[in-house]
Structures are given as structure tokens and as C-alpha cells.
Protein backbone atom coordinates (compact mmCIF):
# COMPACT_ATOMS: atom_id res chain seq x y z
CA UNK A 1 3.71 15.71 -13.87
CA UNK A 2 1.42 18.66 -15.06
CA UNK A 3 2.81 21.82 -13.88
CA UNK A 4 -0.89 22.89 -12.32
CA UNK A 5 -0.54 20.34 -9.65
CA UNK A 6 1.60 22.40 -7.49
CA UNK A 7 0.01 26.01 -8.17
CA UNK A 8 -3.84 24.81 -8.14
CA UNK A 9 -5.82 25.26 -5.10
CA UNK A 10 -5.52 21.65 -2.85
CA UNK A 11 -8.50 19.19 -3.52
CA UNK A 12 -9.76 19.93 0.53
CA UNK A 13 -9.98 23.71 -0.56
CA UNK A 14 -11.72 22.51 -3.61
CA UNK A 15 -14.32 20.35 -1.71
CA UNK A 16 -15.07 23.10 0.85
CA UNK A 17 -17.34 24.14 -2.37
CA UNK A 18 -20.28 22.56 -2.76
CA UNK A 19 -21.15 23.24 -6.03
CA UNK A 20 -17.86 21.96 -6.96
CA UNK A 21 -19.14 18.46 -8.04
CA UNK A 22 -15.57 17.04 -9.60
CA UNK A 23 -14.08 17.83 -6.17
CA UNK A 24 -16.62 15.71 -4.31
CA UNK A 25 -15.93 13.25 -6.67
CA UNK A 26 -12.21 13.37 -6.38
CA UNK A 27 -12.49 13.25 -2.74
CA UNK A 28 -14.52 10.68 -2.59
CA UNK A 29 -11.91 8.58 -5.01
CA UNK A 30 -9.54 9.20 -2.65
CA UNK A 31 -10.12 9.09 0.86
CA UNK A 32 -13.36 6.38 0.68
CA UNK A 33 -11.12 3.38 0.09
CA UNK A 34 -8.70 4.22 3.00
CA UNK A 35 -11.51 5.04 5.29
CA UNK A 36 -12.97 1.25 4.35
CA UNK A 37 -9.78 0.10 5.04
CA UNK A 38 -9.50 1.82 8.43
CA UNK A 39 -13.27 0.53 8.98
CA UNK A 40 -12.30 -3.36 8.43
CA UNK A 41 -9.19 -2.81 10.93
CA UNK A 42 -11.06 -1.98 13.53
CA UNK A 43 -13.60 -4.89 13.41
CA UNK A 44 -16.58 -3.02 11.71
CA UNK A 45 -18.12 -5.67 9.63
CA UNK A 46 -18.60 -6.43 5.88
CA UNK A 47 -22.15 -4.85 5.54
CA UNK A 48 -22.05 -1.92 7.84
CA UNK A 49 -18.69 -0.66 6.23
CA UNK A 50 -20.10 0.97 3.18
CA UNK A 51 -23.20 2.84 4.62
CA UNK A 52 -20.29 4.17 8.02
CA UNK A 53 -17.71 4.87 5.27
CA UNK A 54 -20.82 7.17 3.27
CA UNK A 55 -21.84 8.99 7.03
CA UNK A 56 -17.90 9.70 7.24
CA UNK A 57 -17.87 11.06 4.39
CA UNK A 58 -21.03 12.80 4.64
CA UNK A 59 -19.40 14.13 8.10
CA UNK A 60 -16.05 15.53 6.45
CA UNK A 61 -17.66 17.50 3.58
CA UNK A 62 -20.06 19.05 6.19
CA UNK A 63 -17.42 19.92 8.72
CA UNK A 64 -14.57 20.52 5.71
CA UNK A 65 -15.12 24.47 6.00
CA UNK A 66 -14.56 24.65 9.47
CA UNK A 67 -11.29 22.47 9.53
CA UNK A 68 -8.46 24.50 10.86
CA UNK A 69 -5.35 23.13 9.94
CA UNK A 70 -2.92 25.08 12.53
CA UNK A 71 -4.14 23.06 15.19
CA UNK A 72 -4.37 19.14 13.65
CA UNK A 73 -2.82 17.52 10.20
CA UNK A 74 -5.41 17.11 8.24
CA UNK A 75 -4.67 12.72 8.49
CA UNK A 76 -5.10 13.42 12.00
CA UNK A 77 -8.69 15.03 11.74
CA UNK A 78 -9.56 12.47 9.03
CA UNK A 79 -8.48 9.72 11.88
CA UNK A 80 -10.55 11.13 14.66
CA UNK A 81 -13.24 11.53 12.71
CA UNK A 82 -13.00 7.87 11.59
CA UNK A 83 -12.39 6.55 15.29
CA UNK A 84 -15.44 8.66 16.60
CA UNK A 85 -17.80 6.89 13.78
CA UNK A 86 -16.31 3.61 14.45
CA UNK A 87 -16.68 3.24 17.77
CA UNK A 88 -20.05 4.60 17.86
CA UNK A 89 -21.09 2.51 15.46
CA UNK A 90 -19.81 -0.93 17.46
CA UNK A 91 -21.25 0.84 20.66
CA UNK A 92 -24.76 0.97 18.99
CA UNK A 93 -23.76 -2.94 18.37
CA UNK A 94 -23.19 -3.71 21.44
CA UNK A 95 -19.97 -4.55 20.61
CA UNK A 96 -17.87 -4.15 23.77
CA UNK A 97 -14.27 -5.86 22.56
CA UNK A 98 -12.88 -3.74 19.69
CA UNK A 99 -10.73 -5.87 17.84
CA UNK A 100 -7.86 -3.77 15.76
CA UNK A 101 -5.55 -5.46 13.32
CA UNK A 102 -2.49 -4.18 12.88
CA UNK A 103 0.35 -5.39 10.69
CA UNK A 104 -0.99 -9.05 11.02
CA UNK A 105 -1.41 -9.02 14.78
CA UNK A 106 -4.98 -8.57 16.64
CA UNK A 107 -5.35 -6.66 19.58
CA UNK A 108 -8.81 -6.54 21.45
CA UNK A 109 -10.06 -3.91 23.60
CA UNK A 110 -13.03 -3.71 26.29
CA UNK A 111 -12.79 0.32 26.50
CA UNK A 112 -12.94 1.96 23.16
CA UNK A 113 -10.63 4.72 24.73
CA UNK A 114 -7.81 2.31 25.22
CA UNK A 115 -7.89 1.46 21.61
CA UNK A 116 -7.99 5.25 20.62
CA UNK A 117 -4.31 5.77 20.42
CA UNK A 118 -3.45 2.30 18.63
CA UNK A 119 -5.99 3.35 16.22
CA UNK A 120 -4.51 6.55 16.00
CA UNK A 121 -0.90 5.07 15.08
CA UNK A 122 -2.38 2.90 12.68
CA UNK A 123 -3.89 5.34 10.53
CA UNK A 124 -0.87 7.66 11.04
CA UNK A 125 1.17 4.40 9.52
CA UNK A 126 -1.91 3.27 6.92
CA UNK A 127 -1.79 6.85 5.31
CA UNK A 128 1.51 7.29 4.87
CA UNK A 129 1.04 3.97 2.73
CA UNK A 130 -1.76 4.55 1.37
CA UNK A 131 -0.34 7.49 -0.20
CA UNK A 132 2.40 5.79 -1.40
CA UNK A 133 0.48 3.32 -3.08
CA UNK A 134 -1.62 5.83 -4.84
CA UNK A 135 1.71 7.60 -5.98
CA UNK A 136 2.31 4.27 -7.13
CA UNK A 137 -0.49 4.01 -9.06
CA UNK A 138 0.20 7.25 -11.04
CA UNK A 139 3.96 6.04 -11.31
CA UNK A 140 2.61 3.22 -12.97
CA UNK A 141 0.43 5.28 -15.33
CA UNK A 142 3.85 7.20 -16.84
CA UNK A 143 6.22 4.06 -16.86
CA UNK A 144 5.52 1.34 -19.70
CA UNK A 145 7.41 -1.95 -20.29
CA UNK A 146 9.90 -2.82 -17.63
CA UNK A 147 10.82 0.08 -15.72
CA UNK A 148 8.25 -0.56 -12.89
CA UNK A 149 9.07 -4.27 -12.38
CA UNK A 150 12.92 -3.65 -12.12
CA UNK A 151 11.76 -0.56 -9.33
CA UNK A 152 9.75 -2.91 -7.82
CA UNK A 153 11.97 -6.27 -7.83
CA UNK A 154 14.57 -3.57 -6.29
CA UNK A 155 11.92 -2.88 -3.52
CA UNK A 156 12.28 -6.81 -2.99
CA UNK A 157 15.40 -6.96 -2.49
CA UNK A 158 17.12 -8.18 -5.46
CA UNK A 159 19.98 -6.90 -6.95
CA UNK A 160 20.39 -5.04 -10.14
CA UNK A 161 22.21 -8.18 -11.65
CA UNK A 162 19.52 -10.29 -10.59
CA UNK A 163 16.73 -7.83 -12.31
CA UNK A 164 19.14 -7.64 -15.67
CA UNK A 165 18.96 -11.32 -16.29
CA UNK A 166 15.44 -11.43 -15.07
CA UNK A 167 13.90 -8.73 -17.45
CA UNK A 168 17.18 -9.41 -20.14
CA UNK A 169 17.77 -5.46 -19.13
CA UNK A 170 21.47 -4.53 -18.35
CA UNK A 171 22.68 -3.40 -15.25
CA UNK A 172 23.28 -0.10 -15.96
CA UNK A 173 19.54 -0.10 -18.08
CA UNK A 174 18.22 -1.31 -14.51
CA UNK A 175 19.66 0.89 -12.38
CA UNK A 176 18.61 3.99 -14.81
CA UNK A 177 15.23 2.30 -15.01
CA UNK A 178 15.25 2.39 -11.39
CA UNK A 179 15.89 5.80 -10.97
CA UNK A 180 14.06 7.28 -13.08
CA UNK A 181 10.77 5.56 -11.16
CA UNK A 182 12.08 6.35 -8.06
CA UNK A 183 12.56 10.27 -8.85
CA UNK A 184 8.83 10.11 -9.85
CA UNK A 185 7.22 8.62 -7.14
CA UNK A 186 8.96 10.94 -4.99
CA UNK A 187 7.71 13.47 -7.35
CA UNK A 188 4.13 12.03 -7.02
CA UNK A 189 4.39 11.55 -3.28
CA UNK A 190 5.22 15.23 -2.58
CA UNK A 191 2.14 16.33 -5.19
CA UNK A 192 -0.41 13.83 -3.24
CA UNK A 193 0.75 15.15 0.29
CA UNK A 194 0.21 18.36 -1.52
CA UNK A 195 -3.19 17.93 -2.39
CA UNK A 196 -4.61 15.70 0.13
CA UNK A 197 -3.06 16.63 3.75
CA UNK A 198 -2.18 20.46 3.21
């Protein structure tokens, strides 16, 4: 990991700059896809997602400044700030059953305030994946050849024999291999929390 990561200022300190034009960018990068994600749980459909997910966007670099952490996360602000422009958006409509999806099971609601706090836990449980999955992604930038499949076959559930004669790694190569991913998405985990919910 580059040593800056953890002594350069967080990418939502960065963005509260507007003539900062990489941090825009970076933000964008990184919080667009989960908002779209959040956006297609709660029912908002295919064509509308892109233009809300822009005016969300739009909302959190012009309200950035003025985001005070000591009295939300910032995952929390992001969510309210997503739930707001959501249900606006299916109130204008005329939407009145907001249908959320969550971990393969629909609910459907006829007052958007009854949905709020399932919404609310399912961003609260999207980011922390989400940021996993980005860690991921750097992980997988690092580690070449088999080190990320044995991590990941691990995730599965198989065994470290199992992994040895299915990548023709030994056991002790696997569980090193292992390891060794492991301690760096931790690594990356800790830096992304870092930089994107100080």
C-alpha cells in the first residue's frame, strides 16, 4: 500500500474543493455505483437511475462543506441523502408502493416513512460490502496467479486440501497464499474506511 494513503487528507476533504477536479472524479468513481445500486433497490427504474444518481451527486458536492461529521457517519448522511432523492423522485411518479429488495426478498411499502428505516439498514449493510468489494478490487490488483482464487475458494468454504489439489498448490502454499490476501484486504479495508467515511 503507498504510505500517503494514511497521512493524505481523506477524498471528502479533498472534494469539499472545487477546483480540485481529480477529487470530483474520484468521488464520483466511488460512491456513483453504490448510489445506483441503492437506486435499483428501492424500485427506481432503469432510465431515471442515472439522471437521480447525477442530482445526488450534484446534492453531496454542494452540501459536502457543510457536512459535520460529529453528529452522523458520513454512510449515514450519504443514505439520507439517497432516501430523500428516492422517494421524492417515486412521489413525483406517483408511485405510492415502494418496493425495497433486500437480500433476495421484496418488501413493499404504501408510506415512504415506513420504508425509511429498512432502507436505512440496507445501505448500512450494502456499504459495508461495497467497501469490501472495492478492497477487493485493489487486493486483486497486488495478487497475481493463484493467491486470490485459493482466498477466495477459502471464502467458499473449501478446505485448504481441497484448494491444494484444485490449484496443484500445497497446503501450506495455500494457507500462506491465504494469508497473505487476507492481511491485505484488511489492510485495504481500513485505508477505504479511511478515505471514504472519515
Amino acid at each position: 500500500m503507498e504510505p500517503s494513503r494514511h497521512t493524505r487528507h481523506t477524498l471528502l476533504e479533498r472534494a469539499c474543493n472545487p477546483s480540485d477536479e481529480q477529487a470530483w472524479e474520484e468521488f464520483v468513481h466511488h460512491y456513483r455505483r453504490f448510489i445506483c445500486y441503492i437506486l435499483t433497490q428501492v424500485g427506481v427504474e432503469g432510465q431515471d437511475i442515472d439522471d437521480l444518481a447525477q442530482q445526488i451527486l450534484m446534492t453531496l458536492t454542494r452540501d459536502l462543506a457543510s457536512y459535520d461529521r460529529s453528529r452522523a457517519k458520513f454512510r449515514t448522511w450519504l443514505g439520507t441523502v439517497i432516501r430523500h432523492a428516492a422517494f421524492a423522485h417515486l412521489r413525483r411518479q406517483k408511485r405510492h408502493r415502494i418496493q425495497l429488495t433486500s437480500f433476495g426478498r421484496e418488501y413493499q411499502f404504501d408510506d415512504p416513512g415506513e420504508a425509511a428505516s429498512d432502507l436505512d439498514r440496507l445501505i448500512e449493510n450494502e456499504w459495508a460490502t461495497y467497501i469490501s468489494s472495492l478492497a477487493m478490487e485493489r487486493v486483486r490488483e497486488v495478487f497475481r496467479g493463484q493467491a486470490v482464487e485459493a482466498f477466495e475458494l477459502g471464502l467458499d468454504g473449501h478446505s485448504a486440501e481441497s484448494i491444494a489439489n484444485r490449484t496443484g498448490l500445497s497446503v501450506s502454499s495455500v494457507y500462506t497464499l491465504r494469508k497473505r490476501v487476507k492481511k491485505r484486504l484488511y489492510l485495504e479495508i481500513r485505508a477505504l474506511t479511511h478515505d471514504l467515511e472519515p
